[in-house]
C-alpha atoms as a PDB file:
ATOM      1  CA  UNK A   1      21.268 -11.061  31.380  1.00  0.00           C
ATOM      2  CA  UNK A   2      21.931 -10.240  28.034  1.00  0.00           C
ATOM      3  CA  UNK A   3      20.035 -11.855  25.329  1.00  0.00           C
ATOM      4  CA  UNK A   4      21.497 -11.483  21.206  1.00  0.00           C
ATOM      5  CA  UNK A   5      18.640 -11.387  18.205  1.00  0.00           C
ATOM      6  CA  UNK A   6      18.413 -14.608  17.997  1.00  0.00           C
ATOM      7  CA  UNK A   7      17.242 -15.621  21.708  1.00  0.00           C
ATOM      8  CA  UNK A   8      14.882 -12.961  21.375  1.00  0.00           C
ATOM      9  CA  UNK A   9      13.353 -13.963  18.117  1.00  0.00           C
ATOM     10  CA  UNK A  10      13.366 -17.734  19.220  1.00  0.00           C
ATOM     11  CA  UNK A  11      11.457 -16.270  22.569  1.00  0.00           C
ATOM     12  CA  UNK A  12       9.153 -13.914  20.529  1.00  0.00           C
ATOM     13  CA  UNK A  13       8.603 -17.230  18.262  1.00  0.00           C
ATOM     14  CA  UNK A  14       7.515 -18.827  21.607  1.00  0.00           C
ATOM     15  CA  UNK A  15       5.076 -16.563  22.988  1.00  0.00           C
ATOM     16  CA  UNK A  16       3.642 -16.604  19.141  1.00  0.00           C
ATOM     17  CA  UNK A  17       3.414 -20.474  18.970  1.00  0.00           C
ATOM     18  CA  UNK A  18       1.233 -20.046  22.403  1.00  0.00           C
ATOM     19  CA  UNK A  19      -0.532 -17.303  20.630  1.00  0.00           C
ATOM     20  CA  UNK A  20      -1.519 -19.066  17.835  1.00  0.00           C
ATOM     21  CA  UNK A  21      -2.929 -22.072  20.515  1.00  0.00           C
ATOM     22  CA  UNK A  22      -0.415 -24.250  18.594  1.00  0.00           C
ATOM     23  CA  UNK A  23       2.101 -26.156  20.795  1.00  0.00           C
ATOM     24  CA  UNK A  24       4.667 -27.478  17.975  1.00  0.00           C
ATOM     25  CA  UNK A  25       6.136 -30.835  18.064  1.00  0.00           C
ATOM     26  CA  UNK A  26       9.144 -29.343  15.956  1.00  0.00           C
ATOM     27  CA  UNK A  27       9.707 -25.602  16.907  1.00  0.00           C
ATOM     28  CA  UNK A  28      12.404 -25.262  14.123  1.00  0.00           C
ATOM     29  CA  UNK A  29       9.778 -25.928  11.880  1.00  0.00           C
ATOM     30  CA  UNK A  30       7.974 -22.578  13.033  1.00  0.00           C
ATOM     31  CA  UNK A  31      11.613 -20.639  12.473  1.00  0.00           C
ATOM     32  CA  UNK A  32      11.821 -21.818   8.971  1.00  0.00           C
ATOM     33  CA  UNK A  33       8.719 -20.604   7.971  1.00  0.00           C
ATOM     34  CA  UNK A  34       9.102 -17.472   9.467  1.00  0.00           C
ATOM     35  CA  UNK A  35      12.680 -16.781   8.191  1.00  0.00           C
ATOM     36  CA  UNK A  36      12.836 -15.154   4.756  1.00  0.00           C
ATOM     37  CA  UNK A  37      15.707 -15.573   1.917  1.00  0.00           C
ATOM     38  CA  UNK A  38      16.909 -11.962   3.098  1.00  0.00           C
ATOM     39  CA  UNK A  39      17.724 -13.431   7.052  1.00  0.00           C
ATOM     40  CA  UNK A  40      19.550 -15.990   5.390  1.00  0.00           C
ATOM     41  CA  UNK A  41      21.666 -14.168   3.539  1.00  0.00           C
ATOM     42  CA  UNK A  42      22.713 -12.010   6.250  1.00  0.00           C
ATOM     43  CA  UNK A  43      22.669 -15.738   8.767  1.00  0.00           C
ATOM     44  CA  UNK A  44      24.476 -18.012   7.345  1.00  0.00           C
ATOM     45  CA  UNK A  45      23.905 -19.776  10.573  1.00  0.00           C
ATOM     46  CA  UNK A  46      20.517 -20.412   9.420  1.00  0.00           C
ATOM     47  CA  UNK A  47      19.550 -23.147   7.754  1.00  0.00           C
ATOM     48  CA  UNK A  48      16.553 -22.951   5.259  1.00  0.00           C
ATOM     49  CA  UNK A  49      14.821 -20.078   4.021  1.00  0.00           C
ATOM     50  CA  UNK A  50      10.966 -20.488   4.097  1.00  0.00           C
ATOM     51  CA  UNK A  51       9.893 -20.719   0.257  1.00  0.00           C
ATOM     52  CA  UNK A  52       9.537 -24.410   0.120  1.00  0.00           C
ATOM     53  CA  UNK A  53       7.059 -24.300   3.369  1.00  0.00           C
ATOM     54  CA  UNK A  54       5.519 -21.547   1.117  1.00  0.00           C
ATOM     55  CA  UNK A  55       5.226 -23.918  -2.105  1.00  0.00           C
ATOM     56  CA  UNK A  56       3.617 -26.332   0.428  1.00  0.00           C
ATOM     57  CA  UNK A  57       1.294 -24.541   1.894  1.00  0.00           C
ATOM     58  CA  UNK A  58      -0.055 -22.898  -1.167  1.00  0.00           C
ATOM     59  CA  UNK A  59      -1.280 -26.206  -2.089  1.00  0.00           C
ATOM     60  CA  UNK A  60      -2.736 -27.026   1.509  1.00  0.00           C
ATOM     61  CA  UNK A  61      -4.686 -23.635   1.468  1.00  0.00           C
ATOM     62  CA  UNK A  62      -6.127 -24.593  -1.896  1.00  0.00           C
ATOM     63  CA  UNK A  63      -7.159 -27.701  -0.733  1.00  0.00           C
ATOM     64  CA  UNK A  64      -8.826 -27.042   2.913  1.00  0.00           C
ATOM     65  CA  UNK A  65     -10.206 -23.076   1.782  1.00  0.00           C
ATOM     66  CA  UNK A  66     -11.888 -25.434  -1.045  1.00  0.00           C
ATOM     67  CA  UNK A  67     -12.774 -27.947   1.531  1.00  0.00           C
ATOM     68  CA  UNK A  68     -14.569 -26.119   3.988  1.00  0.00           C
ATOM     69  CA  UNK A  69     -16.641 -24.137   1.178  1.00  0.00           C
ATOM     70  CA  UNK A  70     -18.180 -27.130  -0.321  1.00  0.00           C
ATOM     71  CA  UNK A  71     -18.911 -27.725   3.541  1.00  0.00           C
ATOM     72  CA  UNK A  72     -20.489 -24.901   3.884  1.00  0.00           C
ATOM     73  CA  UNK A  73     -22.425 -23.709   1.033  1.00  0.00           C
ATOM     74  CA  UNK A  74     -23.766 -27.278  -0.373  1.00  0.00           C
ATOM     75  CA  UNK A  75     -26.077 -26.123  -2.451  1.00  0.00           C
ATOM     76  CA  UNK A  76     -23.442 -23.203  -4.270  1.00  0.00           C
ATOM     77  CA  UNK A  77     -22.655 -23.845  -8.021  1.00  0.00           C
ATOM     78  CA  UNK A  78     -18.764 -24.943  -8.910  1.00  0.00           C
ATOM     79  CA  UNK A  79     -18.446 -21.816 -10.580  1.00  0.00           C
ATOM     80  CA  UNK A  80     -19.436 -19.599  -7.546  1.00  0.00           C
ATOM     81  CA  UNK A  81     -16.858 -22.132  -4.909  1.00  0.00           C
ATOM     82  CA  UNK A  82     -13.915 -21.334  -7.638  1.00  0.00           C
ATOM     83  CA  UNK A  83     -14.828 -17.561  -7.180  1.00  0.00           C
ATOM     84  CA  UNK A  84     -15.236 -17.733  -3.523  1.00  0.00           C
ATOM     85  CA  UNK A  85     -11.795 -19.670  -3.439  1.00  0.00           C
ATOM     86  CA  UNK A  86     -10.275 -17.441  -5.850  1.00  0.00           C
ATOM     87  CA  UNK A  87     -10.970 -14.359  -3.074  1.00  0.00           C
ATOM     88  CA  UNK A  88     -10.040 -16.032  -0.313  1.00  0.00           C
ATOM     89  CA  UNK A  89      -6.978 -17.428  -1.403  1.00  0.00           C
ATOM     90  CA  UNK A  90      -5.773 -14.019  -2.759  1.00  0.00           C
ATOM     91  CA  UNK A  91      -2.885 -12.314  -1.762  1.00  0.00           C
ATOM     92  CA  UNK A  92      -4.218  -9.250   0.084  1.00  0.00           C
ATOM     93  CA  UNK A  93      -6.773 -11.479   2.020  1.00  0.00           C
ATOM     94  CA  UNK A  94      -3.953 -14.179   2.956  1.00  0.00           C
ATOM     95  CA  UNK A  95      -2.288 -10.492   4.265  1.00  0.00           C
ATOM     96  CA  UNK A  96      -5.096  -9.325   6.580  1.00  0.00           C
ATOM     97  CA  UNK A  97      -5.045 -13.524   7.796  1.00  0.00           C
ATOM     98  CA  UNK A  98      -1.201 -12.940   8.711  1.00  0.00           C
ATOM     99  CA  UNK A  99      -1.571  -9.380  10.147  1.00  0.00           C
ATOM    100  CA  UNK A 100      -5.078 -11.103  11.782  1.00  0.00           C
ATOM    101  CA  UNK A 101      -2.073 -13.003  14.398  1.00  0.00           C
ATOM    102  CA  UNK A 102       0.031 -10.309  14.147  1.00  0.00           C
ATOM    103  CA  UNK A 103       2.405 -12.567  11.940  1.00  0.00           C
ATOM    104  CA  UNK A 104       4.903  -8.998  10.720  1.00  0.00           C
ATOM    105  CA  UNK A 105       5.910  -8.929  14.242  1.00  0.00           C
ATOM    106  CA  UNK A 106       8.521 -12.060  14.248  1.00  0.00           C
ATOM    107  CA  UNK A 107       8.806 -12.809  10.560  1.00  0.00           C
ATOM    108  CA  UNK A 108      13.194 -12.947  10.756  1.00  0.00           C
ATOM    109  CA  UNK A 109      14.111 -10.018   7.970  1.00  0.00           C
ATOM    110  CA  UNK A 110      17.147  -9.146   6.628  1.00  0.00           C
ATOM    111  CA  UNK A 111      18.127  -5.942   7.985  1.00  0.00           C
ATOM    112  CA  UNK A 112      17.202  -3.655   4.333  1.00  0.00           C
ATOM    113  CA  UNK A 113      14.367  -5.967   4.176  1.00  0.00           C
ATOM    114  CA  UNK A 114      12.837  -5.106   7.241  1.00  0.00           C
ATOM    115  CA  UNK A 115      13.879  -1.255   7.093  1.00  0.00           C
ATOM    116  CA  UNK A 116      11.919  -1.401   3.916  1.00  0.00           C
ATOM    117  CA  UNK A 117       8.794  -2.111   5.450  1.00  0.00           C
ATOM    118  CA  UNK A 118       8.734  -5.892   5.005  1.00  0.00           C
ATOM    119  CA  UNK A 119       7.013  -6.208   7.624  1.00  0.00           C
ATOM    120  CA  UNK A 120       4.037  -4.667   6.397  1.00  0.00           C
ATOM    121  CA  UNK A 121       4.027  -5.723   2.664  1.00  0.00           C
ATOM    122  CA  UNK A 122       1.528  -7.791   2.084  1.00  0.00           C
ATOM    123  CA  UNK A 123       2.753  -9.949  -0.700  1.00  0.00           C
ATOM    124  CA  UNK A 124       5.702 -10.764   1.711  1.00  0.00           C
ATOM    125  CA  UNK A 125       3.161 -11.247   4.955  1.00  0.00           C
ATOM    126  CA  UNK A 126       1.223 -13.587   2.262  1.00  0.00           C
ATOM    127  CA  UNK A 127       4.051 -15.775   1.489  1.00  0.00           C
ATOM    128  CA  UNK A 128       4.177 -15.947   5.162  1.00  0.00           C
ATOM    129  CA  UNK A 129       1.241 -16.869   5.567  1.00  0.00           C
ATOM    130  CA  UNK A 130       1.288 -19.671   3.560  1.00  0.00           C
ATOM    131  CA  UNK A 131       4.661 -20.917   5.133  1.00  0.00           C
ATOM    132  CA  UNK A 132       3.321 -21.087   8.200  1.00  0.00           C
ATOM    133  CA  UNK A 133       0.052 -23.283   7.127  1.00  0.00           C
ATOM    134  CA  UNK A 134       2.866 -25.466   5.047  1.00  0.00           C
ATOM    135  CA  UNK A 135       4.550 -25.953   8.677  1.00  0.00           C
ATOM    136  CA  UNK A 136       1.369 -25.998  10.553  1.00  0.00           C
ATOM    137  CA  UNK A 137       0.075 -29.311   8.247  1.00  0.00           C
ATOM    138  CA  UNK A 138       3.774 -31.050   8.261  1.00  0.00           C
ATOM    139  CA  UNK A 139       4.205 -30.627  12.540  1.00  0.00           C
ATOM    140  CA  UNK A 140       0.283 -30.881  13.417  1.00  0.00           C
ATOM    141  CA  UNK A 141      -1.766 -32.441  10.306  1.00  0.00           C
ATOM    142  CA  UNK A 142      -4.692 -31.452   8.487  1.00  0.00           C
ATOM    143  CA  UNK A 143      -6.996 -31.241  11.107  1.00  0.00           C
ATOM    144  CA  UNK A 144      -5.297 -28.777  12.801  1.00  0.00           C
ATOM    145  CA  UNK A 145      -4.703 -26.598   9.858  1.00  0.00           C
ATOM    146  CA  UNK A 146      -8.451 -26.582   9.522  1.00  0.00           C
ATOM    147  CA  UNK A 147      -8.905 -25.833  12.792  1.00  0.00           C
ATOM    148  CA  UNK A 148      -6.577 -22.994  12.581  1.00  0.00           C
ATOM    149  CA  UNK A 149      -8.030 -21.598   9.330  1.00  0.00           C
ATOM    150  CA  UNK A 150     -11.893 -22.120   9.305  1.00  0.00           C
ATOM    151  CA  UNK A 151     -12.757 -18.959  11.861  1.00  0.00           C
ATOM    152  CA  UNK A 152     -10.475 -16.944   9.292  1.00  0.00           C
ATOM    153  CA  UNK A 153     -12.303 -18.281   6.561  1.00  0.00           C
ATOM    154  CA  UNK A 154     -16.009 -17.568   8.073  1.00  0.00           C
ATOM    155  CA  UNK A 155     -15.308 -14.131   8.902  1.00  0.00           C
ATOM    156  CA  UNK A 156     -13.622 -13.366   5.992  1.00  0.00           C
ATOM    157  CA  UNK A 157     -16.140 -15.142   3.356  1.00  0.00           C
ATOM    158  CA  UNK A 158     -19.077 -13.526   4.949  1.00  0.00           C
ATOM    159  CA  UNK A 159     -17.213  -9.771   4.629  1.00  0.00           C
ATOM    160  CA  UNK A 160     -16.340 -10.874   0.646  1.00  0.00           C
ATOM    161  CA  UNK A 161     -20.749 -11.717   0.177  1.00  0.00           C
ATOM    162  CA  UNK A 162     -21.783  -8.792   1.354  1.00  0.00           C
ATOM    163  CA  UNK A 163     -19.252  -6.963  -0.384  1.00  0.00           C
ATOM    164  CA  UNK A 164     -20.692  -8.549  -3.566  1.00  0.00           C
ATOM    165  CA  UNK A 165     -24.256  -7.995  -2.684  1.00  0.00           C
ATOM    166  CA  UNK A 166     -23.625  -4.597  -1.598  1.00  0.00           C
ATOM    167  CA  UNK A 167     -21.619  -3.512  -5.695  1.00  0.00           C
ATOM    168  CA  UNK A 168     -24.169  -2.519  -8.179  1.00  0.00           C
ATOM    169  CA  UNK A 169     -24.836  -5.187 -10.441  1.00  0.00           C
ATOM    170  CA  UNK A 170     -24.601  -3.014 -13.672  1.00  0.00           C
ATOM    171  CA  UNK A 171     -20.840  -2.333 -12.549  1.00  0.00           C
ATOM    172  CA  UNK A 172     -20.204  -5.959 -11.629  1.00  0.00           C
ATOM    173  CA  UNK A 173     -21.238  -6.905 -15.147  1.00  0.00           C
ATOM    174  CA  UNK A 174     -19.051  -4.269 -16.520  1.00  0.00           C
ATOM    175  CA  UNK A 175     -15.983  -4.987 -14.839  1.00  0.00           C
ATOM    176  CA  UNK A 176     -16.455  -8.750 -16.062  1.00  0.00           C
ATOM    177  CA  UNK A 177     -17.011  -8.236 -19.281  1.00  0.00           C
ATOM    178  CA  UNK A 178     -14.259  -5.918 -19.598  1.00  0.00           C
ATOM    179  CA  UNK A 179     -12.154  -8.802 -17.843  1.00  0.00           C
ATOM    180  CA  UNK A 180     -12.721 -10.764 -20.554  1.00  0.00           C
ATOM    181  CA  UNK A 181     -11.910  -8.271 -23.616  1.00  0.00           C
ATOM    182  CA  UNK A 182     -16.080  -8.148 -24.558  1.00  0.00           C
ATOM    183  CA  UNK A 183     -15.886  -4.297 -24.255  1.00  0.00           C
ATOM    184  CA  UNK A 184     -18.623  -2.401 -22.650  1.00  0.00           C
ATOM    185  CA  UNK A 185     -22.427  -3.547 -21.950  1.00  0.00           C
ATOM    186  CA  UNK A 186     -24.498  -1.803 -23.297  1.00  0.00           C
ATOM    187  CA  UNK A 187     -28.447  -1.467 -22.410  1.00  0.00           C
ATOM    188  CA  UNK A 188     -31.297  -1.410 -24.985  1.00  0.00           C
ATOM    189  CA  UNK A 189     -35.202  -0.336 -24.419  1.00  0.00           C
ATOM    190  CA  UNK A 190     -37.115  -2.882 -26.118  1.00  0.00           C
ATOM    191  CA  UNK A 191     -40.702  -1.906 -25.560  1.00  0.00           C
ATOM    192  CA  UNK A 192     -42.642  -0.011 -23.316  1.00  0.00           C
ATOM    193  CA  UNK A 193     -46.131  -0.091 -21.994  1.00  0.00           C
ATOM    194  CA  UNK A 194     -48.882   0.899 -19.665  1.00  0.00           C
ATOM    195  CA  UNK A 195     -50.274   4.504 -19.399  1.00  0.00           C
ATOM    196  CA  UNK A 196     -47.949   7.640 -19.132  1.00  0.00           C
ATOM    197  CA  UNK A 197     -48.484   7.799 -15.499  1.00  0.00           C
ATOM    198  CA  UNK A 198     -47.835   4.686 -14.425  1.00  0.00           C
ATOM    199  CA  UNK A 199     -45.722   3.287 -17.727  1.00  0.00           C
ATOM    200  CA  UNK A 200     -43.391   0.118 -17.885  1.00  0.00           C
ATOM    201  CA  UNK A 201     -40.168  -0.300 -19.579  1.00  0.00           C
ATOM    202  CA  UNK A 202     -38.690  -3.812 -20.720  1.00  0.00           C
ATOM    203  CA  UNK A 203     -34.519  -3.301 -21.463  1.00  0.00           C
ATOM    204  CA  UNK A 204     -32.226  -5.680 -22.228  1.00  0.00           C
ATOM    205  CA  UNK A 205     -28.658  -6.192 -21.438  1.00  0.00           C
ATOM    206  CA  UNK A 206     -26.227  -6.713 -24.725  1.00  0.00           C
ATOM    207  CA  UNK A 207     -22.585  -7.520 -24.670  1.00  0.00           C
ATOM    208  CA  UNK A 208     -21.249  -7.983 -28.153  1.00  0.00           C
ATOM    209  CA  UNK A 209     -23.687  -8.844 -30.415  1.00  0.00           C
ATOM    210  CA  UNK A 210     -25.096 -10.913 -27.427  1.00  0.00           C
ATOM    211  CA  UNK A 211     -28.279 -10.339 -25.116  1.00  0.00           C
ATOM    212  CA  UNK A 212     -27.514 -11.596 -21.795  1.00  0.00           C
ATOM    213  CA  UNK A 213     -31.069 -10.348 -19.693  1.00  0.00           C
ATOM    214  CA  UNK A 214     -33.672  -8.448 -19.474  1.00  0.00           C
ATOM    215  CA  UNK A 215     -35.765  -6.804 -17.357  1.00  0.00           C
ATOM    216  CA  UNK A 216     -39.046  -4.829 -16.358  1.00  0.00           C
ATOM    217  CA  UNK A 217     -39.220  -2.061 -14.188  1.00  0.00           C
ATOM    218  CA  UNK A 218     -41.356   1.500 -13.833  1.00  0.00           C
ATOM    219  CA  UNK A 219     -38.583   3.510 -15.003  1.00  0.00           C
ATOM    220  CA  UNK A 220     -35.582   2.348 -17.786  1.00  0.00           C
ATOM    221  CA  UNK A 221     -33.076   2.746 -14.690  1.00  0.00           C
ATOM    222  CA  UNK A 222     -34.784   0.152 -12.362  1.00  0.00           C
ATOM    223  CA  UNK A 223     -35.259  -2.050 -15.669  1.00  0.00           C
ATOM    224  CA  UNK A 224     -31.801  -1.989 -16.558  1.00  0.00           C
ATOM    225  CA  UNK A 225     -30.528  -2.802 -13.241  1.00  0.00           C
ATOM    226  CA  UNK A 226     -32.707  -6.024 -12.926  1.00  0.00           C
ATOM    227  CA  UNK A 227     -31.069  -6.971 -16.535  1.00  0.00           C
ATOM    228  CA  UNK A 228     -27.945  -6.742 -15.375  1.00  0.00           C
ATOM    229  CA  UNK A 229     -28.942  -8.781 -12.441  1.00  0.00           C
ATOM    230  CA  UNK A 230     -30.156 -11.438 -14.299  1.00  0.00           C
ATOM    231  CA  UNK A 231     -27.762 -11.671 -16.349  1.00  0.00           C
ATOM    232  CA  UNK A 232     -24.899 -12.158 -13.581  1.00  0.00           C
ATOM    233  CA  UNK A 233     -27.059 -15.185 -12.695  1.00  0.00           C
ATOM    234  CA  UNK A 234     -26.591 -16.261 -16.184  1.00  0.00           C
ATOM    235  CA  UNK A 235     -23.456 -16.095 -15.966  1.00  0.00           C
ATOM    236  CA  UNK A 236     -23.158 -17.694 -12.663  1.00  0.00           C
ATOM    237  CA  UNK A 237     -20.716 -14.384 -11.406  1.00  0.00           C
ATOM    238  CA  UNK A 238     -23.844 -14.105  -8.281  1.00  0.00           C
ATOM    239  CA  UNK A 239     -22.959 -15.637  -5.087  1.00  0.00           C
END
C-alpha cells in the first residue's frame, strides 16, 4: 500500500506521541507544533504554522523551569534561580532537550528548509521545543508539562553546576565583569608576612576603582584565586 508524506509524517507523529509517554487528547495539536512556517508555505493544506504554540510555550517554560528550581534549591538566592533559569531556558540547552526525544526527526520542513539542515539547527529545534511544551500544557495541563520536563531539568541543571564549579573563578570574574563594560580585574598584593620559607600573601581583587575580595594564601597565585572566589560570592554569580 502506498502511503504519501503526509500519512507517513502523521504515523511518524504517532509512534513519537507514544514515545514521548504522551497520549494526546487533540493529535492536531502535536502537528501544529511540529510544522514550521516553511511546510506551510509549500502546504497550503495545512493549517497553522507553529509560532504561536512557540510564543506559548516560551512563557510556560519560564514559569515551570522557575517552578521546579525554587522546589529544589530552597535555600538558593533569587539572583542564583534567575541564573540557573537563564541557562536552562537558553537556546542551545532547549536544543539538546529537543534532540534529547529525537524531536529533528518529524519536525514537517519545507523542502530547502530541511535540505539546509533544519533539522539539526538548534535555534530551529529550540523553537520546537517550546511549541511542543505550548501544545503539551493546552492538550494535557500543567502537570503534565512538569512531568515531562523535570527529568530534563535535573540532568541538565546538575551538568550546568558542575560546569560552574569546575571554571576557574578568576576567569568567571573576568568574563562578568567584561559582560558588564567594567574592563579587566585586576589583582593587587597588599601585604605579606611570615618567614621566607613559609611566607603569606594577602591580594585583593579590584575592578574599577573598586575592591571586590581578598584573600590569603602561601603563594600570590593561591591568594588571588580565593579573592576572586570571594568576590563571586559577593556578587552572588556562585551557585
Amino acid at each position: 500500500m502506498e502511503h504519501n508524506q503526509g500519512d507517513i509524517k502523521q504515523v511518524t507523529q504517532q509512534e513519537f506521541a507514544e514515545q514521548l509517554r504522551i497520549d494526546f487528547t487533540d493529535p492536531l495539536i502535536l502537528t501544529r507544533a511540529l510544522t514550521h512556517r516553511s511546510y506551510l508555505n509549500e502546504h497550503p493544506e495545512a493549517l497553522e504554522d507553529n509560532e504561536r504554540l512557540e510564543f506559548l510555550g516560551d512563557a510556560v517554560l519560564d514559569f515551570v523551569v522557575g517552578a521546579w528550581l525554587y522546589h529544589r534549591f530552597p535555600e538558593m538566592p533569587e539572583g542564583n534561580l534567575t541564573r540557573l533559569r537563564s541557562a536552562l531556558v537558553r537556546t542551545e540547552n532547549l536544543a539538546r532537550f529537543a534532540n534529547s526525544v529525537d524531536l529533528g526527526e518529524v519536525m514537517l520542513l519545507g523542502h530547502g528548509e530541511s535540505e539546509g539542515g533544519g533539522r539539526e539547527r538548534p535555534a530551529l529545534l529550540c523553537a520546537t521545543f517550546e511549541a511542543l511544551i505550548g501544545a503539551i500544557f493546552i492538550d494535557q495541563g500543567i502537570d503534565v508539562v512538569q512531568e515531562f520536563i523535570s527529568p530534563m531539568l535535573e540532568s541538565a541543571t546538575q551538568q550546568i553546576i558542575n560546569s560552574n564549579k569546575d571554571k576557574d573563578p578568576k576567569s568567571t570574574l573576568q568574563e562578568w565583569a567584561q559582560s558588564q563594560g567594567l574592563g579587566t580585574p585586576y589583582y593587587k598584593t597588599v601585604s605579606s608576612f611570615g618567614p621566607d620559607h613559609a611566607k603569606s600573601f594577602e591580594v585583593e581583587v579590584h575592578i574599577g576603582n573598586t575592591a571586590y575580595g581578598s584573600g590569603i594564601g602561601r603563594s600570590k597565585q593561591s591568594a588571588a584565586k580565593l579573592a576572586a572566589e570571594e568576590a563571586l560570592e559577593e556578587l552572588n554569580l556562585l551557585y
